[in-house]
PDBML (XML) file of the C-alpha atoms, coordinates in Angstrom:
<?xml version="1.0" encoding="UTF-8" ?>
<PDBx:datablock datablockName="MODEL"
   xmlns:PDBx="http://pdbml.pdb.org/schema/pdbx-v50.xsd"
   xmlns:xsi="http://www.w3.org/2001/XMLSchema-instance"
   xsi:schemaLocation="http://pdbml.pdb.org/schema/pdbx-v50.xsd pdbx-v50.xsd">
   <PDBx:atom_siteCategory>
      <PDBx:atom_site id="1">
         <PDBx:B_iso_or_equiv>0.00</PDBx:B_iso_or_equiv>
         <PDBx:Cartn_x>5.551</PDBx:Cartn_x>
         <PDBx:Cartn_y>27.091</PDBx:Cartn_y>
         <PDBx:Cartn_z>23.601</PDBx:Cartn_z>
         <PDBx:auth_asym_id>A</PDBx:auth_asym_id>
         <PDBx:auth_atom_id>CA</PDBx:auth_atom_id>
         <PDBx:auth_comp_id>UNK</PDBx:auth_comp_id>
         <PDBx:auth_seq_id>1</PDBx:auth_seq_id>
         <PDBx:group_PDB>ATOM</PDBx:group_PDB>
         <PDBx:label_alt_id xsi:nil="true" />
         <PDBx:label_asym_id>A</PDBx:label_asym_id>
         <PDBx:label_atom_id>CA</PDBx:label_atom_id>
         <PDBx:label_comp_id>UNK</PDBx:label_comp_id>
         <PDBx:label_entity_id>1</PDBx:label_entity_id>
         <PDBx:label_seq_id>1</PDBx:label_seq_id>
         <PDBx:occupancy>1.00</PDBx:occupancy>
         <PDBx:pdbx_PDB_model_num>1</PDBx:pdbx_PDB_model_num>
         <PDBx:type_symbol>C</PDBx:type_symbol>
      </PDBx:atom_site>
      <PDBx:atom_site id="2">
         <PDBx:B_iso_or_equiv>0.00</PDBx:B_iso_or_equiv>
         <PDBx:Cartn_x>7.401</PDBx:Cartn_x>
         <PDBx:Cartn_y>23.784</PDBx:Cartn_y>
         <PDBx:Cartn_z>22.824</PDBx:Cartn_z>
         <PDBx:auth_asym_id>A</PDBx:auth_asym_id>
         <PDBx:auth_atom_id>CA</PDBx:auth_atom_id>
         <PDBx:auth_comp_id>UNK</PDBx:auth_comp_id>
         <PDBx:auth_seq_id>2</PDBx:auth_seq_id>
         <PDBx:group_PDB>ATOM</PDBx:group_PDB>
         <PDBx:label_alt_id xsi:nil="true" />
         <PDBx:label_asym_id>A</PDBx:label_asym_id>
         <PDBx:label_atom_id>CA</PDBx:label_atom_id>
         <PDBx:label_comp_id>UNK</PDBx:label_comp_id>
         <PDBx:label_entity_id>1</PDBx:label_entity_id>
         <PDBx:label_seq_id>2</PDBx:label_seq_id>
         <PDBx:occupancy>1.00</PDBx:occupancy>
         <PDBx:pdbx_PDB_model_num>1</PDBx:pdbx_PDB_model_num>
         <PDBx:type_symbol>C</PDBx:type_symbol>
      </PDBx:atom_site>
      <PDBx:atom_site id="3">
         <PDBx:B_iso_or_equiv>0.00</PDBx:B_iso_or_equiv>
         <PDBx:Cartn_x>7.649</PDBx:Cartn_x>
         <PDBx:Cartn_y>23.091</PDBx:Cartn_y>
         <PDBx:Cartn_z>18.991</PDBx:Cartn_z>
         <PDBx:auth_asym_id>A</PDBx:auth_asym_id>
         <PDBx:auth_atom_id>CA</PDBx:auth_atom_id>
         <PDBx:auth_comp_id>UNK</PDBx:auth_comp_id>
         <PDBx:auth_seq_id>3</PDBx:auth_seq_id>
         <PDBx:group_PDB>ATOM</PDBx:group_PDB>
         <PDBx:label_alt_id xsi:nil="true" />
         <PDBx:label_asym_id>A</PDBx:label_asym_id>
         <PDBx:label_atom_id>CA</PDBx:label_atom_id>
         <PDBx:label_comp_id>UNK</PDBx:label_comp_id>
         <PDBx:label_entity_id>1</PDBx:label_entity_id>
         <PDBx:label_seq_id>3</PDBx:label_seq_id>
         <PDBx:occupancy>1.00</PDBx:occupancy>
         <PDBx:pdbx_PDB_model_num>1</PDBx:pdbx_PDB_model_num>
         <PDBx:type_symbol>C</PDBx:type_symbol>
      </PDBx:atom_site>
      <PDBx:atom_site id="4">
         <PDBx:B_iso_or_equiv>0.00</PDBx:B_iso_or_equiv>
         <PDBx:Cartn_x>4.824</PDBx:Cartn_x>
         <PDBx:Cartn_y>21.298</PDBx:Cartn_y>
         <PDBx:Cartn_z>17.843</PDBx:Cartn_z>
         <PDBx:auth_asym_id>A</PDBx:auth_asym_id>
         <PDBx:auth_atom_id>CA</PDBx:auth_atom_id>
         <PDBx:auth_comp_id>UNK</PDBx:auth_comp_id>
         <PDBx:auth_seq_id>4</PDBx:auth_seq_id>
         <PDBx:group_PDB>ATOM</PDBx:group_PDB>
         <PDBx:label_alt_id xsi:nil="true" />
         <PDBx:label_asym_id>A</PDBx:label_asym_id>
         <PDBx:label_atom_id>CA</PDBx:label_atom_id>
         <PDBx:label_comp_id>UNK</PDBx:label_comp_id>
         <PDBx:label_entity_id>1</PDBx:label_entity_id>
         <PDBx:label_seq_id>4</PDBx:label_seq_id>
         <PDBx:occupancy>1.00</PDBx:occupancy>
         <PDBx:pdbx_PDB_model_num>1</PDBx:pdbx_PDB_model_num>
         <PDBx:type_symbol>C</PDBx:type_symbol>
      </PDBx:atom_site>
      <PDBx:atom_site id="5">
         <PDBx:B_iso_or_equiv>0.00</PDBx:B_iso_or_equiv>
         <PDBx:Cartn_x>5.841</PDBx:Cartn_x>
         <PDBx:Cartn_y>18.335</PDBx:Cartn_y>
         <PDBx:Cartn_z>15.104</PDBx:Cartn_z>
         <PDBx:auth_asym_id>A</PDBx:auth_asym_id>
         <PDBx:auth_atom_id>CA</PDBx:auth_atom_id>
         <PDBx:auth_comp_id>UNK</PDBx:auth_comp_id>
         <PDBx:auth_seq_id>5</PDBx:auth_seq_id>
         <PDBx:group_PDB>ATOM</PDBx:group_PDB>
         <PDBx:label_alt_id xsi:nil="true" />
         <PDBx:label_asym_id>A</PDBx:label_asym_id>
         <PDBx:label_atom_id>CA</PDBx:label_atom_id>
         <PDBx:label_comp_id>UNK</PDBx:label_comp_id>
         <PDBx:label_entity_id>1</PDBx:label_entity_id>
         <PDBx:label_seq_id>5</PDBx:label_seq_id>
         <PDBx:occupancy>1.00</PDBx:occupancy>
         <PDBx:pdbx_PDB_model_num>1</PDBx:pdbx_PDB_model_num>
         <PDBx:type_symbol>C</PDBx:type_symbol>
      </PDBx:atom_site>
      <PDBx:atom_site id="6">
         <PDBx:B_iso_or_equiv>0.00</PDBx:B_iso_or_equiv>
         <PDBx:Cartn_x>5.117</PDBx:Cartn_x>
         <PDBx:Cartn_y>16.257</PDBx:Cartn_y>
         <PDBx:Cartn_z>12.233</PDBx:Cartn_z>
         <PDBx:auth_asym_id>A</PDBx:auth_asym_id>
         <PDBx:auth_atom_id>CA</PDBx:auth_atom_id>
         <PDBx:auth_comp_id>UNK</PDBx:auth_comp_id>
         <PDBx:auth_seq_id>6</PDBx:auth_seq_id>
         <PDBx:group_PDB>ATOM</PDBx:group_PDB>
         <PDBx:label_alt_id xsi:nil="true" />
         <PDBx:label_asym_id>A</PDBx:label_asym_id>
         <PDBx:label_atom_id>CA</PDBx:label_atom_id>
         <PDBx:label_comp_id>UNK</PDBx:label_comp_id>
         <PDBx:label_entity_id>1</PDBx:label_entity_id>
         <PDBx:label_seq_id>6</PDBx:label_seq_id>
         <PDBx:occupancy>1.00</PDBx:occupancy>
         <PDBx:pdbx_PDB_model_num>1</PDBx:pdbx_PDB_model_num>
         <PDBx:type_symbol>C</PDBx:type_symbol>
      </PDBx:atom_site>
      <PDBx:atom_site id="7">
         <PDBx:B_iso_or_equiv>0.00</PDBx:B_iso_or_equiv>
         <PDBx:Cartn_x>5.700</PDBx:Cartn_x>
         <PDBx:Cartn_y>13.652</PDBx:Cartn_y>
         <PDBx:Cartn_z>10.473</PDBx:Cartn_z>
         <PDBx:auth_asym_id>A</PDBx:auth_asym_id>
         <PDBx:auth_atom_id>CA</PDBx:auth_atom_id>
         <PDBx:auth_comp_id>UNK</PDBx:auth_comp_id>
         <PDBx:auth_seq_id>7</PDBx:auth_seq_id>
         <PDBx:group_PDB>ATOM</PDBx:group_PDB>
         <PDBx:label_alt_id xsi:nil="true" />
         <PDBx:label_asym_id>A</PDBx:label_asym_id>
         <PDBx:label_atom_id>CA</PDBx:label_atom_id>
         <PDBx:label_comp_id>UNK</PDBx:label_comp_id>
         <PDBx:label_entity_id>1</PDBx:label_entity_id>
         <PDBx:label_seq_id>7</PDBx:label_seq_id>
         <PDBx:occupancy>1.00</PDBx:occupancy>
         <PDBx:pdbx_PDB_model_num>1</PDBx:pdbx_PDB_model_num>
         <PDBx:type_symbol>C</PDBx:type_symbol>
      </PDBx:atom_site>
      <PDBx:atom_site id="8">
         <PDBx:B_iso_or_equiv>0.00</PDBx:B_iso_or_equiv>
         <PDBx:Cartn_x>4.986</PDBx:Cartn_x>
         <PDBx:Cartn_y>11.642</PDBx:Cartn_y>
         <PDBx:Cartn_z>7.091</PDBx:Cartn_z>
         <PDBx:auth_asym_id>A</PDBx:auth_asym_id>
         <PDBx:auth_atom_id>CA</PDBx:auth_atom_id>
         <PDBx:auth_comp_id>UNK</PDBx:auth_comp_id>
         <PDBx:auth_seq_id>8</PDBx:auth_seq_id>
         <PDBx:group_PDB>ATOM</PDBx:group_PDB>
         <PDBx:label_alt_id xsi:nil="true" />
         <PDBx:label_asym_id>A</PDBx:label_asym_id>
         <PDBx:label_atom_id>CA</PDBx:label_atom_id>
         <PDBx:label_comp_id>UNK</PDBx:label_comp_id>
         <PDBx:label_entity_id>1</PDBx:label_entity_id>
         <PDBx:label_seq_id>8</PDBx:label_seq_id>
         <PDBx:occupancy>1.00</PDBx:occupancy>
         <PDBx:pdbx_PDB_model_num>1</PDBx:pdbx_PDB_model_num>
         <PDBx:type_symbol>C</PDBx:type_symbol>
      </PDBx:atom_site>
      <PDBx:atom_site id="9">
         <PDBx:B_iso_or_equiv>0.00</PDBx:B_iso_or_equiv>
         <PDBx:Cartn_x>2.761</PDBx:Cartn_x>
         <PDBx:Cartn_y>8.574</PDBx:Cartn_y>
         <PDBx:Cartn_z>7.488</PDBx:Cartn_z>
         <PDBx:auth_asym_id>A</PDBx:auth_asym_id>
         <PDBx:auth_atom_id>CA</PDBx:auth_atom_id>
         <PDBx:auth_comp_id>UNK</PDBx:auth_comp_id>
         <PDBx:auth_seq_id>9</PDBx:auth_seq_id>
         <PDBx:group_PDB>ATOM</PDBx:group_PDB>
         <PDBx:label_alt_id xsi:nil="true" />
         <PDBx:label_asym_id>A</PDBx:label_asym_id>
         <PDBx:label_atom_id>CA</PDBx:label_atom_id>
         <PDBx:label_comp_id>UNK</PDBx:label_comp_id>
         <PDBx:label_entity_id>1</PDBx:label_entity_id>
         <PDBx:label_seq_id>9</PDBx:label_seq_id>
         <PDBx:occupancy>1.00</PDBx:occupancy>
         <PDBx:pdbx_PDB_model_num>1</PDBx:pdbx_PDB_model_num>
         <PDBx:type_symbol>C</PDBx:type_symbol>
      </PDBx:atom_site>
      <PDBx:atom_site id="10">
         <PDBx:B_iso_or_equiv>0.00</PDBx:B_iso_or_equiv>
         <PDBx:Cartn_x>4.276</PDBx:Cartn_x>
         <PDBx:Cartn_y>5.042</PDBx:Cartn_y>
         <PDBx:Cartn_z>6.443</PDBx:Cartn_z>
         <PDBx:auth_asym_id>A</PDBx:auth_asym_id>
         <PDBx:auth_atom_id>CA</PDBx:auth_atom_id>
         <PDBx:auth_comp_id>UNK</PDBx:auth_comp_id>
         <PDBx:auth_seq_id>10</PDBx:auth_seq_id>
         <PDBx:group_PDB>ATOM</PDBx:group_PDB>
         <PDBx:label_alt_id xsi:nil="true" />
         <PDBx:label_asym_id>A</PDBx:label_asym_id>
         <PDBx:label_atom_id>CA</PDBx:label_atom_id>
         <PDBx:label_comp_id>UNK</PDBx:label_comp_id>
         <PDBx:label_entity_id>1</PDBx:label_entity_id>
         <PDBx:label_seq_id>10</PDBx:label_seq_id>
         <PDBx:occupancy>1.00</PDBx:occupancy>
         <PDBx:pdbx_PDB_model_num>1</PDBx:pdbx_PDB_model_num>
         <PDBx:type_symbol>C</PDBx:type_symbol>
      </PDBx:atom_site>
      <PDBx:atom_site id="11">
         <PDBx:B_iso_or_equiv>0.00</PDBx:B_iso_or_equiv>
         <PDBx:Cartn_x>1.130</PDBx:Cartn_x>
         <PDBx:Cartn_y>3.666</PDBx:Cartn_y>
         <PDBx:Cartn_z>4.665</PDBx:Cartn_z>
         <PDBx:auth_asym_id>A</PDBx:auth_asym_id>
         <PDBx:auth_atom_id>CA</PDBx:auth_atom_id>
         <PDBx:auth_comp_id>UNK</PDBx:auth_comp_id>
         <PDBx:auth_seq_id>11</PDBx:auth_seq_id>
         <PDBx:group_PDB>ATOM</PDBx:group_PDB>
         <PDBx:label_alt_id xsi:nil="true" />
         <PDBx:label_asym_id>A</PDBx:label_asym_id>
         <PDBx:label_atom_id>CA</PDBx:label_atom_id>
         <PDBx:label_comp_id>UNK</PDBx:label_comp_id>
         <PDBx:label_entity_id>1</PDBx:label_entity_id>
         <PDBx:label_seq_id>11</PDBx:label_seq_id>
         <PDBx:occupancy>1.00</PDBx:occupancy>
         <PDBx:pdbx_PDB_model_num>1</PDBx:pdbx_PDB_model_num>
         <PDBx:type_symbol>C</PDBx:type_symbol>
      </PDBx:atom_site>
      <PDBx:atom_site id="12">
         <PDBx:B_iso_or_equiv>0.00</PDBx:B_iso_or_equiv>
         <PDBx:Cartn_x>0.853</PDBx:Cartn_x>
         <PDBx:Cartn_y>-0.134</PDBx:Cartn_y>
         <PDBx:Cartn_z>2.896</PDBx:Cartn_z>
         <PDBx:auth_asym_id>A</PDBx:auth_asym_id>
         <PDBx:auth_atom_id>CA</PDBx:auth_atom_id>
         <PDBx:auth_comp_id>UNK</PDBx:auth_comp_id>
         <PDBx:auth_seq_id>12</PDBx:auth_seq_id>
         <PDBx:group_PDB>ATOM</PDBx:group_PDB>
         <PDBx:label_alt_id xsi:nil="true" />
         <PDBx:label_asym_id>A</PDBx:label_asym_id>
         <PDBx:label_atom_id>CA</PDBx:label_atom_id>
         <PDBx:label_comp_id>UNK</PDBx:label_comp_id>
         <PDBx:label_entity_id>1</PDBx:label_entity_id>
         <PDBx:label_seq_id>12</PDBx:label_seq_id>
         <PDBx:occupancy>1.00</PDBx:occupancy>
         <PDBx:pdbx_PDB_model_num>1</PDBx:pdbx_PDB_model_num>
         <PDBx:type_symbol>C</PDBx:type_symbol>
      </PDBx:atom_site>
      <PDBx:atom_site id="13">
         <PDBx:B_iso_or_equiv>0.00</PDBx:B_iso_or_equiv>
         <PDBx:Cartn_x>1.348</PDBx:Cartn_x>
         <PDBx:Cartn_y>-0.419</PDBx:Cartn_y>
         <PDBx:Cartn_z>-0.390</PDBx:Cartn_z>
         <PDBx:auth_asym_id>A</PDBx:auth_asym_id>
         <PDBx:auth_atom_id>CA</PDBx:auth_atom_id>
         <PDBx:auth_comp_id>UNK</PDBx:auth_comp_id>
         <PDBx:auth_seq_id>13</PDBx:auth_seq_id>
         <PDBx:group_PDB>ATOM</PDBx:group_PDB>
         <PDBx:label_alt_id xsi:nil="true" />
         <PDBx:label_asym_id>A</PDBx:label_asym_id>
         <PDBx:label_atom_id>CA</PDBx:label_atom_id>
         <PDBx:label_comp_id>UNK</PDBx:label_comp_id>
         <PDBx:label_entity_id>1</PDBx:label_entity_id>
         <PDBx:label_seq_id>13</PDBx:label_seq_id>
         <PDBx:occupancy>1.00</PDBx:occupancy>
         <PDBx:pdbx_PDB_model_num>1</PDBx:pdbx_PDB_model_num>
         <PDBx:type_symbol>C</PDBx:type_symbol>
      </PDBx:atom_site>
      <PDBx:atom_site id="14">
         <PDBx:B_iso_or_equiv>0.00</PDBx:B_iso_or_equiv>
         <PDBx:Cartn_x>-0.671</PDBx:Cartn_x>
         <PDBx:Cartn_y>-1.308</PDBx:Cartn_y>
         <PDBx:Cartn_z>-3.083</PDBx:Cartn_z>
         <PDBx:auth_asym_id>A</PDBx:auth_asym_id>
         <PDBx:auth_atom_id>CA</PDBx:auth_atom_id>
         <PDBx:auth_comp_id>UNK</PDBx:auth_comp_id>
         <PDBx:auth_seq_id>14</PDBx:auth_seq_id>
         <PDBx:group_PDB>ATOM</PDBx:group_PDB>
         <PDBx:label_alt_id xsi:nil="true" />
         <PDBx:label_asym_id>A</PDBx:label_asym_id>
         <PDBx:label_atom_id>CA</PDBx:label_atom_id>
         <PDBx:label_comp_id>UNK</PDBx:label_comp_id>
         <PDBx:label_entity_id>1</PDBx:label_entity_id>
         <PDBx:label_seq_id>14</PDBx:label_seq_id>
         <PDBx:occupancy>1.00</PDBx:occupancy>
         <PDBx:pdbx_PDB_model_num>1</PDBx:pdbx_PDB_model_num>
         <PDBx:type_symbol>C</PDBx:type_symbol>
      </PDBx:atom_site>
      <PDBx:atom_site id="15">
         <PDBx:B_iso_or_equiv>0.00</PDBx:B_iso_or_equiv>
         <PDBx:Cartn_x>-1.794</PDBx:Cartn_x>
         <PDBx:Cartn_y>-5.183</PDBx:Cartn_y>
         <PDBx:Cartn_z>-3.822</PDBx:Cartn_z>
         <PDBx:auth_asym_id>A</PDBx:auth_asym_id>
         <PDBx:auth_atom_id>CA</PDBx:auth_atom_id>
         <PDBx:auth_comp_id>UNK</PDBx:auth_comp_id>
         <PDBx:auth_seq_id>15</PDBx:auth_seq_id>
         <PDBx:group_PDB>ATOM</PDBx:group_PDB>
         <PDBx:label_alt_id xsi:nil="true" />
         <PDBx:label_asym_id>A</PDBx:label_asym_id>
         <PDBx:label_atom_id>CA</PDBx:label_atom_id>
         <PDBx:label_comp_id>UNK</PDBx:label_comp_id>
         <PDBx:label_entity_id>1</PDBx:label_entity_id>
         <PDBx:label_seq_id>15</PDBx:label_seq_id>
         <PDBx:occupancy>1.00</PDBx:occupancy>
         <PDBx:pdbx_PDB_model_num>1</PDBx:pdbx_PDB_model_num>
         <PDBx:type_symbol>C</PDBx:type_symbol>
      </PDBx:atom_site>
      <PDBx:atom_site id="16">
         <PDBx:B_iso_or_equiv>0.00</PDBx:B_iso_or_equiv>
         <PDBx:Cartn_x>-2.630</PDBx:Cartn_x>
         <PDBx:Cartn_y>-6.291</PDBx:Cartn_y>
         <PDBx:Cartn_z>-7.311</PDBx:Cartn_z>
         <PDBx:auth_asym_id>A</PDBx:auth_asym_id>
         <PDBx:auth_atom_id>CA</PDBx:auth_atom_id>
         <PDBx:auth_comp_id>UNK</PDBx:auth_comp_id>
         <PDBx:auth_seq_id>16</PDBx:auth_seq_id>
         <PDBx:group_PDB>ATOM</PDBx:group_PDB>
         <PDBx:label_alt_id xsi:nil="true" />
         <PDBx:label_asym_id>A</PDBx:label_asym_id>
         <PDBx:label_atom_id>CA</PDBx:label_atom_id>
         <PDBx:label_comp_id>UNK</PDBx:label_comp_id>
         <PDBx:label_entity_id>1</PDBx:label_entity_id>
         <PDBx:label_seq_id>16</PDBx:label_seq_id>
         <PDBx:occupancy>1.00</PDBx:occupancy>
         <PDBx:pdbx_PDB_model_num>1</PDBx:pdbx_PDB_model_num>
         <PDBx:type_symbol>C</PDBx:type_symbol>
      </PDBx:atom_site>
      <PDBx:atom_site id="17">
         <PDBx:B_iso_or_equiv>0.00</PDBx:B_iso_or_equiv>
         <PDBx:Cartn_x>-3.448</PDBx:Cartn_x>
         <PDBx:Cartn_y>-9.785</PDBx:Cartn_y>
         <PDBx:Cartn_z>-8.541</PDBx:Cartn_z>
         <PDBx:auth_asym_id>A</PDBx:auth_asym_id>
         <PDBx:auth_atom_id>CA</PDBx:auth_atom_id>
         <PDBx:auth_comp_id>UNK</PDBx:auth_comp_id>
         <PDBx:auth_seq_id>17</PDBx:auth_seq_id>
         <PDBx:group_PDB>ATOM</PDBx:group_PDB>
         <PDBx:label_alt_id xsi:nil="true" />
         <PDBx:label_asym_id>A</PDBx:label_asym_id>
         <PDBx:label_atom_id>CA</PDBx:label_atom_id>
         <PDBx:label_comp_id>UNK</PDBx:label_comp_id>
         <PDBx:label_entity_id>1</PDBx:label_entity_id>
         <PDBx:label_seq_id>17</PDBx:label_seq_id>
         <PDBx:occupancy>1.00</PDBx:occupancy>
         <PDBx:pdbx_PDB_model_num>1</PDBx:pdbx_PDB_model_num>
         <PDBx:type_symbol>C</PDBx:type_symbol>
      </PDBx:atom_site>
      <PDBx:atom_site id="18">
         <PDBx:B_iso_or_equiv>0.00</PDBx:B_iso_or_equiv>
         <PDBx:Cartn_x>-3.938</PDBx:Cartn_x>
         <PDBx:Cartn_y>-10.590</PDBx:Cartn_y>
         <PDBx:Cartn_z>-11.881</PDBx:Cartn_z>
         <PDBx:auth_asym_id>A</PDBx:auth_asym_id>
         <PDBx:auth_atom_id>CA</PDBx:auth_atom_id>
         <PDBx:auth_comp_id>UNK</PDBx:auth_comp_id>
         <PDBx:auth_seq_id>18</PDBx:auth_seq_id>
         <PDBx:group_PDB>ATOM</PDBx:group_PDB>
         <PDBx:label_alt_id xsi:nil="true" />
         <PDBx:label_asym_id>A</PDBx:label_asym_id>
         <PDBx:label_atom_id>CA</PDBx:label_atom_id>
         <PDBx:label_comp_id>UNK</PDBx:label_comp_id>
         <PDBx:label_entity_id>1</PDBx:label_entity_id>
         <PDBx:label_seq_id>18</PDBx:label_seq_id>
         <PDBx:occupancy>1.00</PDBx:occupancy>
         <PDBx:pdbx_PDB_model_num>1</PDBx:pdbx_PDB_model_num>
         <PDBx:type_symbol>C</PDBx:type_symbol>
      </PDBx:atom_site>
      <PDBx:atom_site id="19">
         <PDBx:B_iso_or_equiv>0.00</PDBx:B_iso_or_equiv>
         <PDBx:Cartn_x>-5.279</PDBx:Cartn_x>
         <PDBx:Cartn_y>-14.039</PDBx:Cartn_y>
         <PDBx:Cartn_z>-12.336</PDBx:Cartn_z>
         <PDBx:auth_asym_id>A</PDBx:auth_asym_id>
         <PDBx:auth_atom_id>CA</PDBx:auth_atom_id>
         <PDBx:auth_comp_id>UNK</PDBx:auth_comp_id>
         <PDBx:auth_seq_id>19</PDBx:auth_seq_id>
         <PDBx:group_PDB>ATOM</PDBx:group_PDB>
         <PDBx:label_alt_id xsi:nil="true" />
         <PDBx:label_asym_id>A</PDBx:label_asym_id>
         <PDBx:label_atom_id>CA</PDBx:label_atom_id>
         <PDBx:label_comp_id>UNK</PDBx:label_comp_id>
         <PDBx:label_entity_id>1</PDBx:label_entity_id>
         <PDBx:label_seq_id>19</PDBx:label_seq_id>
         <PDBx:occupancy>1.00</PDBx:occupancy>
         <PDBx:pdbx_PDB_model_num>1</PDBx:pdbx_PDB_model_num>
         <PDBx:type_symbol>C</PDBx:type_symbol>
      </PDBx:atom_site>
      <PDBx:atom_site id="20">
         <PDBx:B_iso_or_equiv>0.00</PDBx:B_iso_or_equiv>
         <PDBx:Cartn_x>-4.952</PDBx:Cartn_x>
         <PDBx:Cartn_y>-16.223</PDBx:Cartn_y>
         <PDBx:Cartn_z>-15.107</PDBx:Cartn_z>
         <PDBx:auth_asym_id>A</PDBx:auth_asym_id>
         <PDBx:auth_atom_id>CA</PDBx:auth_atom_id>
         <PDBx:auth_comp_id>UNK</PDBx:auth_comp_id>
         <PDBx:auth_seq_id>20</PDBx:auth_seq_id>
         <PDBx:group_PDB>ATOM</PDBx:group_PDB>
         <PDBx:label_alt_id xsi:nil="true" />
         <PDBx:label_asym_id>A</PDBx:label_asym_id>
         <PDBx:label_atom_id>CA</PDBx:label_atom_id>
         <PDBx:label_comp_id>UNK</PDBx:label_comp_id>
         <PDBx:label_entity_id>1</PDBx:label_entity_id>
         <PDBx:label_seq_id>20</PDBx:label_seq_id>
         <PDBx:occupancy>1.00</PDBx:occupancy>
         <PDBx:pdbx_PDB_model_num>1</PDBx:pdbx_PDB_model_num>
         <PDBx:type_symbol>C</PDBx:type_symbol>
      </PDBx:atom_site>
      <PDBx:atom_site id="21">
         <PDBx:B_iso_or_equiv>0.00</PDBx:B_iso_or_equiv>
         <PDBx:Cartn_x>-8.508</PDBx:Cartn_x>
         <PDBx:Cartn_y>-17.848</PDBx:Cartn_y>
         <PDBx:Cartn_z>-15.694</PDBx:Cartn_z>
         <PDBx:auth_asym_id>A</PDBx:auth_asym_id>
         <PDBx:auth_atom_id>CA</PDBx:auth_atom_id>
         <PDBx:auth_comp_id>UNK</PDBx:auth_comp_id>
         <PDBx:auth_seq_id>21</PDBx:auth_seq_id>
         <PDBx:group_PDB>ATOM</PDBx:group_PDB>
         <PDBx:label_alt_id xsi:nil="true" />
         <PDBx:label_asym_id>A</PDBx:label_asym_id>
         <PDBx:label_atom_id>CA</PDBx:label_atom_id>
         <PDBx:label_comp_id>UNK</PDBx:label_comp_id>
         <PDBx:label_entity_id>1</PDBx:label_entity_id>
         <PDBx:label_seq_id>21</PDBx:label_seq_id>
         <PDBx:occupancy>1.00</PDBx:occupancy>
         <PDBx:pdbx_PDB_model_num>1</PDBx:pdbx_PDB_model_num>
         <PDBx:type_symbol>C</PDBx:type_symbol>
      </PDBx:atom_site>
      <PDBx:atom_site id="22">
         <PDBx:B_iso_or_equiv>0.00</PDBx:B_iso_or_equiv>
         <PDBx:Cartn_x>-7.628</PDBx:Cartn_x>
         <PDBx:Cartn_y>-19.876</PDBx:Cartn_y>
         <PDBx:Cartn_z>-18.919</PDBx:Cartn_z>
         <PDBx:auth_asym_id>A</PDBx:auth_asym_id>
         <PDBx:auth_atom_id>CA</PDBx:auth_atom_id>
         <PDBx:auth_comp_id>UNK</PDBx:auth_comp_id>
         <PDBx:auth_seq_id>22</PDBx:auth_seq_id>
         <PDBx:group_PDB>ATOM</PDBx:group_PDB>
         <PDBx:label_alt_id xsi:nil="true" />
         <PDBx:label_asym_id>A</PDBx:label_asym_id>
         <PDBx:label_atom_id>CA</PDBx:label_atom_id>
         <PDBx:label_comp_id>UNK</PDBx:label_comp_id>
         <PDBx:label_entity_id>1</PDBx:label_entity_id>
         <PDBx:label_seq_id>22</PDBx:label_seq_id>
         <PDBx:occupancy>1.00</PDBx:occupancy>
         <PDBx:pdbx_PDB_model_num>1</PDBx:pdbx_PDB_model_num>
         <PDBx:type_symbol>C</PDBx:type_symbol>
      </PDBx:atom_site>
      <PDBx:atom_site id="23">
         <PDBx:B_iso_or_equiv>0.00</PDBx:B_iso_or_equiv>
         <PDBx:Cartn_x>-8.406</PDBx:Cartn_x>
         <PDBx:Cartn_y>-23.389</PDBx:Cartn_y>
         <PDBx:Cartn_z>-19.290</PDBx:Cartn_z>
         <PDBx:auth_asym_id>A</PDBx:auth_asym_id>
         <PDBx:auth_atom_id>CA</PDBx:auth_atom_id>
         <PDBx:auth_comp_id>UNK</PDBx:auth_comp_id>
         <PDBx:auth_seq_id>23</PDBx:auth_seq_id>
         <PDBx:group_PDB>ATOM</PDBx:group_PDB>
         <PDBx:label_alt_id xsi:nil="true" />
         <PDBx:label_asym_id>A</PDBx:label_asym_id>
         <PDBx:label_atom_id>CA</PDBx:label_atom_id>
         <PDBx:label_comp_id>UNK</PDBx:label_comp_id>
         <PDBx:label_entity_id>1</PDBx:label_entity_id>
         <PDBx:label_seq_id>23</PDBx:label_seq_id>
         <PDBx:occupancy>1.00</PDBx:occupancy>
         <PDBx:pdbx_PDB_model_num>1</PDBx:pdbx_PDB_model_num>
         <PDBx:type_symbol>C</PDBx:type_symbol>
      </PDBx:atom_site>
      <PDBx:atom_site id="24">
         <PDBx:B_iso_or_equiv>0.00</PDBx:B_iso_or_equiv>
         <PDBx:Cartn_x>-4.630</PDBx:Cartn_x>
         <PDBx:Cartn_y>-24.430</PDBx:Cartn_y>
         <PDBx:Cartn_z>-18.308</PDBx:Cartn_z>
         <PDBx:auth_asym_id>A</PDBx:auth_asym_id>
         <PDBx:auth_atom_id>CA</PDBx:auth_atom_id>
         <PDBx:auth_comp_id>UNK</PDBx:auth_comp_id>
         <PDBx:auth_seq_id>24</PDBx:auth_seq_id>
         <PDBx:group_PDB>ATOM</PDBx:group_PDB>
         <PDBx:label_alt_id xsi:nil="true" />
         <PDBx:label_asym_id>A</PDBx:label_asym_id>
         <PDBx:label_atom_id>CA</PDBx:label_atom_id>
         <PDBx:label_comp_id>UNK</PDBx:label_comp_id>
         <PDBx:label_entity_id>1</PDBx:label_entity_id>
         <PDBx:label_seq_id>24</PDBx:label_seq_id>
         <PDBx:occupancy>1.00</PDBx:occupancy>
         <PDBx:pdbx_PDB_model_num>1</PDBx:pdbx_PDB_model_num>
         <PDBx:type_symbol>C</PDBx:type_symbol>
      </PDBx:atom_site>
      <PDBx:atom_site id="25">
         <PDBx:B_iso_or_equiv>0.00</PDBx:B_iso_or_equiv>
         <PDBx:Cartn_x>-5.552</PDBx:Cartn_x>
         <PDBx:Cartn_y>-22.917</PDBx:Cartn_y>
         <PDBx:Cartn_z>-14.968</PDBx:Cartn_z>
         <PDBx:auth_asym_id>A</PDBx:auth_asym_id>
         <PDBx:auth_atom_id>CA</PDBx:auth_atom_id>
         <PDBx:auth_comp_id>UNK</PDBx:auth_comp_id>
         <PDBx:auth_seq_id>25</PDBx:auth_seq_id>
         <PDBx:group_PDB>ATOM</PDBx:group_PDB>
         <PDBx:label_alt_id xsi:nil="true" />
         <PDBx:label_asym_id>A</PDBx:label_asym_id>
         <PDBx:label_atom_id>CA</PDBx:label_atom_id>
         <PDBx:label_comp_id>UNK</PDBx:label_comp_id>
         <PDBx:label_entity_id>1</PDBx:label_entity_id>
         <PDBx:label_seq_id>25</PDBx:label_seq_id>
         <PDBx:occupancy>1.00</PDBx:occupancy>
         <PDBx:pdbx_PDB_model_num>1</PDBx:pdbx_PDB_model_num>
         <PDBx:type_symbol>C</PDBx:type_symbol>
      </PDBx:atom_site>
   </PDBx:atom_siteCategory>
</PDBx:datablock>
């Protein structure tokens, strides 16, 4: 039959947030 294909997903990446909770915040 006809090839059958694949291919690699394109995902997001990652989010990190690292927040500062000191007083001068």
């Amino acid at each position: 039959p006809s090839p059958l294909l694949r291919r690699r997903q394109t995902v997001p990446r990652k989010l990190l947030l690292l927040i500062d909770v000191s007083g001068s915040m």
